[in-house]
C-alpha atoms as a PDB file:
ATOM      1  CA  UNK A   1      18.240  17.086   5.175  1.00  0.00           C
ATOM      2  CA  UNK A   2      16.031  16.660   8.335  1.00  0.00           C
ATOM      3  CA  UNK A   3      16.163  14.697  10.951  1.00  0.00           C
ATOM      4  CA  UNK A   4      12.640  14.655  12.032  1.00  0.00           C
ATOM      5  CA  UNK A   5      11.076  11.281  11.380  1.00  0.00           C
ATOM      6  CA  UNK A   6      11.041  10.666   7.447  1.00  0.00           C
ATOM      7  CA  UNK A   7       9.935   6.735   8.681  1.00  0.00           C
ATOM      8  CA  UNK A   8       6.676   5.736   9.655  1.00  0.00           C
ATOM      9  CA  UNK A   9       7.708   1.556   9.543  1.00  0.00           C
ATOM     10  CA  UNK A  10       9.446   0.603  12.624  1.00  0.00           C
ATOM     11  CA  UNK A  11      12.420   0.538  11.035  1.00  0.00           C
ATOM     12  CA  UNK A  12      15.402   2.665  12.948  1.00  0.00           C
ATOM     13  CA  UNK A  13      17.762   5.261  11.051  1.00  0.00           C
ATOM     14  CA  UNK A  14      21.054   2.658  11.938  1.00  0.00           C
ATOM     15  CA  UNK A  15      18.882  -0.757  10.402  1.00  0.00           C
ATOM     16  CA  UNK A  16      18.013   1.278   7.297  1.00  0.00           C
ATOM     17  CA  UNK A  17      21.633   2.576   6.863  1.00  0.00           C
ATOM     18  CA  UNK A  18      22.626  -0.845   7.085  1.00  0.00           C
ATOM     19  CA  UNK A  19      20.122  -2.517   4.595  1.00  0.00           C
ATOM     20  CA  UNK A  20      21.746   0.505   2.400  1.00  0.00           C
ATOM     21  CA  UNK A  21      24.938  -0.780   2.938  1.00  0.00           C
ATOM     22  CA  UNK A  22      24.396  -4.207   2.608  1.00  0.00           C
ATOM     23  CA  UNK A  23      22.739  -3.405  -0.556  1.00  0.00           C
ATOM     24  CA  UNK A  24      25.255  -1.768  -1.764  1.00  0.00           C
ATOM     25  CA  UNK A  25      28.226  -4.466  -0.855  1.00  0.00           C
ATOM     26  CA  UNK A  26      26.189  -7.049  -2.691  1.00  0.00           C
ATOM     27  CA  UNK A  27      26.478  -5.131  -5.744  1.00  0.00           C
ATOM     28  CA  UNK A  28      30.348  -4.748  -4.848  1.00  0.00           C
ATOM     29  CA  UNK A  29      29.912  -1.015  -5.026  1.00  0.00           C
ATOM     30  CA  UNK A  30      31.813   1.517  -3.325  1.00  0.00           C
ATOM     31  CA  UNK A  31      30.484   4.930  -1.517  1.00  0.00           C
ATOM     32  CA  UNK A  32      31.764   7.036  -4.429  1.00  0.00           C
ATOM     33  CA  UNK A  33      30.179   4.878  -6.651  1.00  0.00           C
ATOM     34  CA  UNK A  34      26.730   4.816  -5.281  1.00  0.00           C
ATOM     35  CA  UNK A  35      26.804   8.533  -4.710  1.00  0.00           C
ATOM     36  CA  UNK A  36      27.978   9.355  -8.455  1.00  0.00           C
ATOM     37  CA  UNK A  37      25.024   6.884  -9.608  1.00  0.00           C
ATOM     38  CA  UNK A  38      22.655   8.739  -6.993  1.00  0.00           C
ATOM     39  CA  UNK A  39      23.553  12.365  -7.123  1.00  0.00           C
ATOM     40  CA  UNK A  40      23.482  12.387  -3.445  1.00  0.00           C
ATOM     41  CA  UNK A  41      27.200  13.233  -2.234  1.00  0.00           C
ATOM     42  CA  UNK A  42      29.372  10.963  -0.307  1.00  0.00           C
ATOM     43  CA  UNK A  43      29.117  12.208   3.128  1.00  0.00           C
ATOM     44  CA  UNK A  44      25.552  12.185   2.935  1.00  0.00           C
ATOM     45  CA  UNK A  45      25.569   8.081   1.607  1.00  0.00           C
ATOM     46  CA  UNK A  46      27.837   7.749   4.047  1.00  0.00           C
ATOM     47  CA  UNK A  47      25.730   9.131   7.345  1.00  0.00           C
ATOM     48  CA  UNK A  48      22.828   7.327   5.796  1.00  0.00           C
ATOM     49  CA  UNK A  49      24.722   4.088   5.709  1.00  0.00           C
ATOM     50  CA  UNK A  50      25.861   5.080   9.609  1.00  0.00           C
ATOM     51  CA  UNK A  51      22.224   6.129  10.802  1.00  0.00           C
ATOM     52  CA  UNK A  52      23.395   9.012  11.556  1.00  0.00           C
ATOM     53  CA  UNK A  53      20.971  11.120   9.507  1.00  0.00           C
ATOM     54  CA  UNK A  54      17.371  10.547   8.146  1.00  0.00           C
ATOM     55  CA  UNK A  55      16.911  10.791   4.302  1.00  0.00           C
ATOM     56  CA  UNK A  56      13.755  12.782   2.933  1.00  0.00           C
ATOM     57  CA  UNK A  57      12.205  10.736   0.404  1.00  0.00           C
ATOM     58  CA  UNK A  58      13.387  11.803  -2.589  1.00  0.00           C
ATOM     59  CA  UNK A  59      17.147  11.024  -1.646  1.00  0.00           C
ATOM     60  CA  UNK A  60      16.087   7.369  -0.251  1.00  0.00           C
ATOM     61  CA  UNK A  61      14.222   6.989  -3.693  1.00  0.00           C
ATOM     62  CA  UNK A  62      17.086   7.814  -5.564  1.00  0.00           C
ATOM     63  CA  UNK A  63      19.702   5.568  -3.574  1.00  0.00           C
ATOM     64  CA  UNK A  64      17.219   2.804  -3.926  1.00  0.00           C
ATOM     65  CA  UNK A  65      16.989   3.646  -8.145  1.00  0.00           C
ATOM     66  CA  UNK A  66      20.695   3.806  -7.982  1.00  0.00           C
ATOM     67  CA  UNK A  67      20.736   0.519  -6.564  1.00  0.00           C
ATOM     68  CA  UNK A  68      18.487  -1.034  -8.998  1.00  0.00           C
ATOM     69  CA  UNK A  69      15.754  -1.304  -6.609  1.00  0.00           C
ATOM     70  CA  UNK A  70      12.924  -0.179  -4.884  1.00  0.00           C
ATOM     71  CA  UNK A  71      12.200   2.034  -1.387  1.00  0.00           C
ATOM     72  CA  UNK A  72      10.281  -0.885  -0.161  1.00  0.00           C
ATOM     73  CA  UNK A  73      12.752  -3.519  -0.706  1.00  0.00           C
ATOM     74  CA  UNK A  74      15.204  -1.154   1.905  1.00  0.00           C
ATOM     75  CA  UNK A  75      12.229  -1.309   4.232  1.00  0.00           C
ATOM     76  CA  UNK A  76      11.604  -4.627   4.329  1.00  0.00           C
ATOM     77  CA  UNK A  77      12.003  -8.113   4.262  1.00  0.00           C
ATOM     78  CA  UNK A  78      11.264 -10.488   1.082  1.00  0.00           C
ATOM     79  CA  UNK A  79       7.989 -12.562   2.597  1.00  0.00           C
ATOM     80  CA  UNK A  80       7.129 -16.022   0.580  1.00  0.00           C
ATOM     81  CA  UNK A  81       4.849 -15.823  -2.291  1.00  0.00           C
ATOM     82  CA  UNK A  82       1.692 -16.782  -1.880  1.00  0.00           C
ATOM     83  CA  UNK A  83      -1.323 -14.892  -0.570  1.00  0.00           C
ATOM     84  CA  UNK A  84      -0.408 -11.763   1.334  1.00  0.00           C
ATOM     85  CA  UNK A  85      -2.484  -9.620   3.048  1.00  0.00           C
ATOM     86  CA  UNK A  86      -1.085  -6.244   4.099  1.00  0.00           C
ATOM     87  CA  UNK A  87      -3.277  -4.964   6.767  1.00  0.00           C
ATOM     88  CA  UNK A  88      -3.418  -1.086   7.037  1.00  0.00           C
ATOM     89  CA  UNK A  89      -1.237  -1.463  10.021  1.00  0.00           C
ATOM     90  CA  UNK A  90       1.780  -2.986   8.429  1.00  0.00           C
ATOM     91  CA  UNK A  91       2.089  -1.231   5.452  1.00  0.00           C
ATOM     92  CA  UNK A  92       5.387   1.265   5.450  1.00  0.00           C
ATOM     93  CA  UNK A  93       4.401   4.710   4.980  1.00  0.00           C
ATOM     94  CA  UNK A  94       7.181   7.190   4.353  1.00  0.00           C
ATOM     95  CA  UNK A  95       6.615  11.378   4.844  1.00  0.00           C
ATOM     96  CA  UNK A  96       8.564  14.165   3.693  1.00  0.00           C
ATOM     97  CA  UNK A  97       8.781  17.029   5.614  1.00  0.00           C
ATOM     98  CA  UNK A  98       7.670  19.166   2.865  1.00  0.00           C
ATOM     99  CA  UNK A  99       4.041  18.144   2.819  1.00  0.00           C
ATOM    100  CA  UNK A 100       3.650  14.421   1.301  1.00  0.00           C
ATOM    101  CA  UNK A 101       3.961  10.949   2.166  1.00  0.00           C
ATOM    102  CA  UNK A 102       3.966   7.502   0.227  1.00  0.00           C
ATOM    103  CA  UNK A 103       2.262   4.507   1.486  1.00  0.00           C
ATOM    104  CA  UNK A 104       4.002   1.202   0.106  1.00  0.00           C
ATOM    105  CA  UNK A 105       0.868  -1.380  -0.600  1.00  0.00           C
ATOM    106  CA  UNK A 106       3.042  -3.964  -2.541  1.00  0.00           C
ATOM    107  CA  UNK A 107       4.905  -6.995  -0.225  1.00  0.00           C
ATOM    108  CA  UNK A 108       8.461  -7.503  -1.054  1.00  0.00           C
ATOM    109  CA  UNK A 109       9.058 -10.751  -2.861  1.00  0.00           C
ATOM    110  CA  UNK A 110      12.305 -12.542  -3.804  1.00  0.00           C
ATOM    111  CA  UNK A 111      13.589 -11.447  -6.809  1.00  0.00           C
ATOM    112  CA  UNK A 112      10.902  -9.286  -7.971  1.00  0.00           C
ATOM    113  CA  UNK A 113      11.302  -5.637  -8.464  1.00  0.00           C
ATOM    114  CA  UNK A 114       7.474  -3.738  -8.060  1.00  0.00           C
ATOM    115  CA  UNK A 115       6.327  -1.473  -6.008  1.00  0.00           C
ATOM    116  CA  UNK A 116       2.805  -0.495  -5.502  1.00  0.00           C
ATOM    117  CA  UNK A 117       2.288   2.450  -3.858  1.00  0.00           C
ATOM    118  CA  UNK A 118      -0.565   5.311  -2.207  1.00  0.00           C
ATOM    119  CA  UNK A 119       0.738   8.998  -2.496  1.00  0.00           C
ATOM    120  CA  UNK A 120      -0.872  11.875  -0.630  1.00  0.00           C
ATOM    121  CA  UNK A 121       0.381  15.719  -1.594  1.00  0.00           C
ATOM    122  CA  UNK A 122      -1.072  18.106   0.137  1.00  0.00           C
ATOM    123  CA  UNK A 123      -1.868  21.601  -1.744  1.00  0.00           C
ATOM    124  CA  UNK A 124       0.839  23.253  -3.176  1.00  0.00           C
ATOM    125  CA  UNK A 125       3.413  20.736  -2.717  1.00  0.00           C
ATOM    126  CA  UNK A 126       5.760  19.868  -5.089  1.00  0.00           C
ATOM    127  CA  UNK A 127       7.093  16.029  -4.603  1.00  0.00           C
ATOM    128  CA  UNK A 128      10.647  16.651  -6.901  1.00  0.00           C
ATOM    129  CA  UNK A 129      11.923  15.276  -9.873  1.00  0.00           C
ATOM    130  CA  UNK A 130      12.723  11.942  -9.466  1.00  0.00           C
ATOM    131  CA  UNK A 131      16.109   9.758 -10.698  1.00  0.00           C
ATOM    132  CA  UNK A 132      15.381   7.656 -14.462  1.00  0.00           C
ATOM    133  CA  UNK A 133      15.330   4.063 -13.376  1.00  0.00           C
ATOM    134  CA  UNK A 134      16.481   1.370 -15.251  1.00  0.00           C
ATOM    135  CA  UNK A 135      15.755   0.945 -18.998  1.00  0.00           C
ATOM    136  CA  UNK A 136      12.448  -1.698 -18.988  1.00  0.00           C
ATOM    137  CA  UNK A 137      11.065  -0.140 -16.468  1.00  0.00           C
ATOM    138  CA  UNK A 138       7.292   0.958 -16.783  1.00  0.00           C
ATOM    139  CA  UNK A 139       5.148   2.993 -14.612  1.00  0.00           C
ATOM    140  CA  UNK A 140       1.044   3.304 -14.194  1.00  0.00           C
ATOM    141  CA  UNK A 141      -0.270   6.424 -12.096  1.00  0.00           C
ATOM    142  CA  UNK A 142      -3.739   6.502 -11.723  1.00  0.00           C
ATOM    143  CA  UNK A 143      -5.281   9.879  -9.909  1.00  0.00           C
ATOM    144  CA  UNK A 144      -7.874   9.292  -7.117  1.00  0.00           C
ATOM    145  CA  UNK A 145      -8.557  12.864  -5.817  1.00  0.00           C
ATOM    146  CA  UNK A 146      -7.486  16.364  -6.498  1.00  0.00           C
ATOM    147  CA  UNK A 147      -5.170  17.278  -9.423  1.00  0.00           C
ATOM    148  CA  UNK A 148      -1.938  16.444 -10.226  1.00  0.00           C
ATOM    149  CA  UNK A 149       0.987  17.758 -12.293  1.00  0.00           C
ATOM    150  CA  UNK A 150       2.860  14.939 -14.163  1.00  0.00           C
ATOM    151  CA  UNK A 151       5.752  15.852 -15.505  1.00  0.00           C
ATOM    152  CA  UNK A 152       8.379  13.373 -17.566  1.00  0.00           C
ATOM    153  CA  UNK A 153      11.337  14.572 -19.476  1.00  0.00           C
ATOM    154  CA  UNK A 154      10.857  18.526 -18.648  1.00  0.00           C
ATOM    155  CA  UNK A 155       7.386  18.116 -20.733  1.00  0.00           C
ATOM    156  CA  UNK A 156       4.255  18.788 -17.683  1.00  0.00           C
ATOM    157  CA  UNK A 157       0.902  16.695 -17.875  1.00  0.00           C
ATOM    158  CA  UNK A 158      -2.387  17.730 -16.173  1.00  0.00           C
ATOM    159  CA  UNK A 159      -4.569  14.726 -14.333  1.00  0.00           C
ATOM    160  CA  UNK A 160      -7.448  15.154 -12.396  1.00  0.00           C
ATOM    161  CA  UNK A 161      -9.207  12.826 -10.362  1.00  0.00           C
ATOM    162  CA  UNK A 162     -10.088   9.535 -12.441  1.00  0.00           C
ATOM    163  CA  UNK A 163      -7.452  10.101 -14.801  1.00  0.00           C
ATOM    164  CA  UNK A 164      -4.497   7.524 -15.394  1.00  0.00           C
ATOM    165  CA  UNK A 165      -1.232   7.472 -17.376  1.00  0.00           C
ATOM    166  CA  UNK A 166       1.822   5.090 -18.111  1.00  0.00           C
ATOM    167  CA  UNK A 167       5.783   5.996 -19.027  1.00  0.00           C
ATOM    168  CA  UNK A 168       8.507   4.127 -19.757  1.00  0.00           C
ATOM    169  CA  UNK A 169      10.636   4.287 -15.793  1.00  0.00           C
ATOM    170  CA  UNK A 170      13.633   5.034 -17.569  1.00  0.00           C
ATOM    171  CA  UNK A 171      12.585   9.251 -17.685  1.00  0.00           C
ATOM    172  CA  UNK A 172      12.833  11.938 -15.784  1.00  0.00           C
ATOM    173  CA  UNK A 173       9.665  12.156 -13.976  1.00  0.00           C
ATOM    174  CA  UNK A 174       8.457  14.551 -10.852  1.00  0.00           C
ATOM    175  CA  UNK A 175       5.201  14.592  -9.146  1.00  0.00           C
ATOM    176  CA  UNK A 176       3.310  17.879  -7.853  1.00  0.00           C
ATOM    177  CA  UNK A 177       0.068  19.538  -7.134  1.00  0.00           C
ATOM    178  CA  UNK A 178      -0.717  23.130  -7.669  1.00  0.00           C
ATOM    179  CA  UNK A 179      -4.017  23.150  -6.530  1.00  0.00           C
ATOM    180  CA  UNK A 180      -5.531  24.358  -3.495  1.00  0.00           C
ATOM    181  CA  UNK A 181      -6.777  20.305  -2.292  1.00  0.00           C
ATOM    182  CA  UNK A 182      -5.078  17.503  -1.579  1.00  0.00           C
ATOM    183  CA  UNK A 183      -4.102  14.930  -4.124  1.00  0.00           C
ATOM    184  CA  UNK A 184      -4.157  11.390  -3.783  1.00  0.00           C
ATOM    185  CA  UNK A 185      -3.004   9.359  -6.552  1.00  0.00           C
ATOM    186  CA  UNK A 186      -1.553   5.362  -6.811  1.00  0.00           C
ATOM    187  CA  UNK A 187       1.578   4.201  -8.554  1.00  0.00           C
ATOM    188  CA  UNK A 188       2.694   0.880  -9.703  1.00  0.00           C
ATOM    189  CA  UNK A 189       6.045   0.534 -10.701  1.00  0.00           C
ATOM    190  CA  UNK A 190       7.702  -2.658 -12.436  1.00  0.00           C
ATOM    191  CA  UNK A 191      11.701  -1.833 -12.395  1.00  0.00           C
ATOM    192  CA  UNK A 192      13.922  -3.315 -15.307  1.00  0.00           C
ATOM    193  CA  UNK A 193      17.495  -4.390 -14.992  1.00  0.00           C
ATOM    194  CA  UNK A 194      19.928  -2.717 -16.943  1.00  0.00           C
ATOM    195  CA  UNK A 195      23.642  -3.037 -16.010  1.00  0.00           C
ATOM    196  CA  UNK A 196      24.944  -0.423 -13.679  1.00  0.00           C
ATOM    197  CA  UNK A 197      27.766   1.140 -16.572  1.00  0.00           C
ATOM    198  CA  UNK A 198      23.898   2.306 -18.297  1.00  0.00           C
ATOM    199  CA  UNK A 199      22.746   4.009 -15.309  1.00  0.00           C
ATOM    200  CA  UNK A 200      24.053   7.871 -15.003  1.00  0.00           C
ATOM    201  CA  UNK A 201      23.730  10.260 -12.333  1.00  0.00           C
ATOM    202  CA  UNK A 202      20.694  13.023 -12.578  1.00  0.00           C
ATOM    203  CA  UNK A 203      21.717  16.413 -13.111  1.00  0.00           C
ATOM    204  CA  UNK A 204      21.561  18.411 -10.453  1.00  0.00           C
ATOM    205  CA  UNK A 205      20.663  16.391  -8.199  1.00  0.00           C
ATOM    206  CA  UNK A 206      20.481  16.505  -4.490  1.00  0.00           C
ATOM    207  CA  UNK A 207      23.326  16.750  -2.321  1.00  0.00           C
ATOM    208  CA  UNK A 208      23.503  17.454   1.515  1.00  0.00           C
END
């Protein structure tokens, strides 16, 4: 893990570990727990929880999938619904050191689990396989520039700009582009709720 800033939202290392935590009591869960549901290991829940280490983005995306919810519900507040306008300015925009960063473009609203989101690889980069979510979860990717290699359940899917595609949230799914420009594509997410004795760690997955 790095410890370079993974955060571009204001938001310190020690208040996300504790909307983590806090999280995570709510749903009376323990460490162990979350990190068996994650595949992250304990000490690394645990120094995220403490602030003591920044998460790339594919580990805070998985804690937040083990949790049943989204990246930008741990980096923000629910605001009232009603009209919101997200100016450029506010929007949370996370970056992984290896070469990508996701722009959150959805407000967080009480009890609603979406996330609409701007992703930017740059050439060559290969976001990760990502954790299943919960079963009635759907999600819409729609390419803007460049190319982009979908990929859900092992099975890979070729999109270039224009193109769009939906799968069920509840697969294996990784984002990546193999081509020599950068990629920009969107993603809407809508997360279902399935109880957390259905949810199952990912193979493999990360650990420190």
């Amino acid at each position: 893990m790095s410890d370079g800033n993974a955060l571009s939202s204001g938001l310190s290392m020690a208040e996300l570990g504790a909307r983590i935590r806090a999280e995570r009591r709510a749903r009376g869960m323990a460490v162990e727990r979350l990190a068996e549901l994650s595949g992250v290991s304990r000490s690394m829940v645990s120094e995220v929880e403490r602030g003591a280490k920044t998460p790339s983005v594919l580990v805070l995306d998985r804690l937040a999938t083990a949790l049943g919810t989204s990246i930008a519900r741990l980096l923000d507040e629910p605001v009232r619904p009603g009209v919101v306008i997200l100016h450029r300015a506010q929007q949370h925009v996370v970056r992984d050191p290896s070469g990508w960063e996701r722009r959150i473009l959805s407000p967080v609203l009480p009890g609603v689990e979406f996330e609409f989101m701007r992703t930017t690889l740059e050439p060559g980069v290969d976001a990760g396989e990502f954790s299943p979510h919960a079963l009635g979860s759907h999600e819409y990717v729609a390419v803007e520039t460049g190319e982009l290699r979908l990929t859900v359940d092992g099975v890979p899917h070729r999109l270039a700009g224009g193109d769009a595609a939906y799968f069920p949230g509840n697969r294996r799914h990784a984002f990546a582009n193999d081509s020599a420009d950068t990629c920009v594509y969107y993603l809407a997410m809508a997360l279902g709720q399935a109880a957390d004795a259905h949810r199952r760690p990912l193979p493999g997955g990360p650990h420190e």
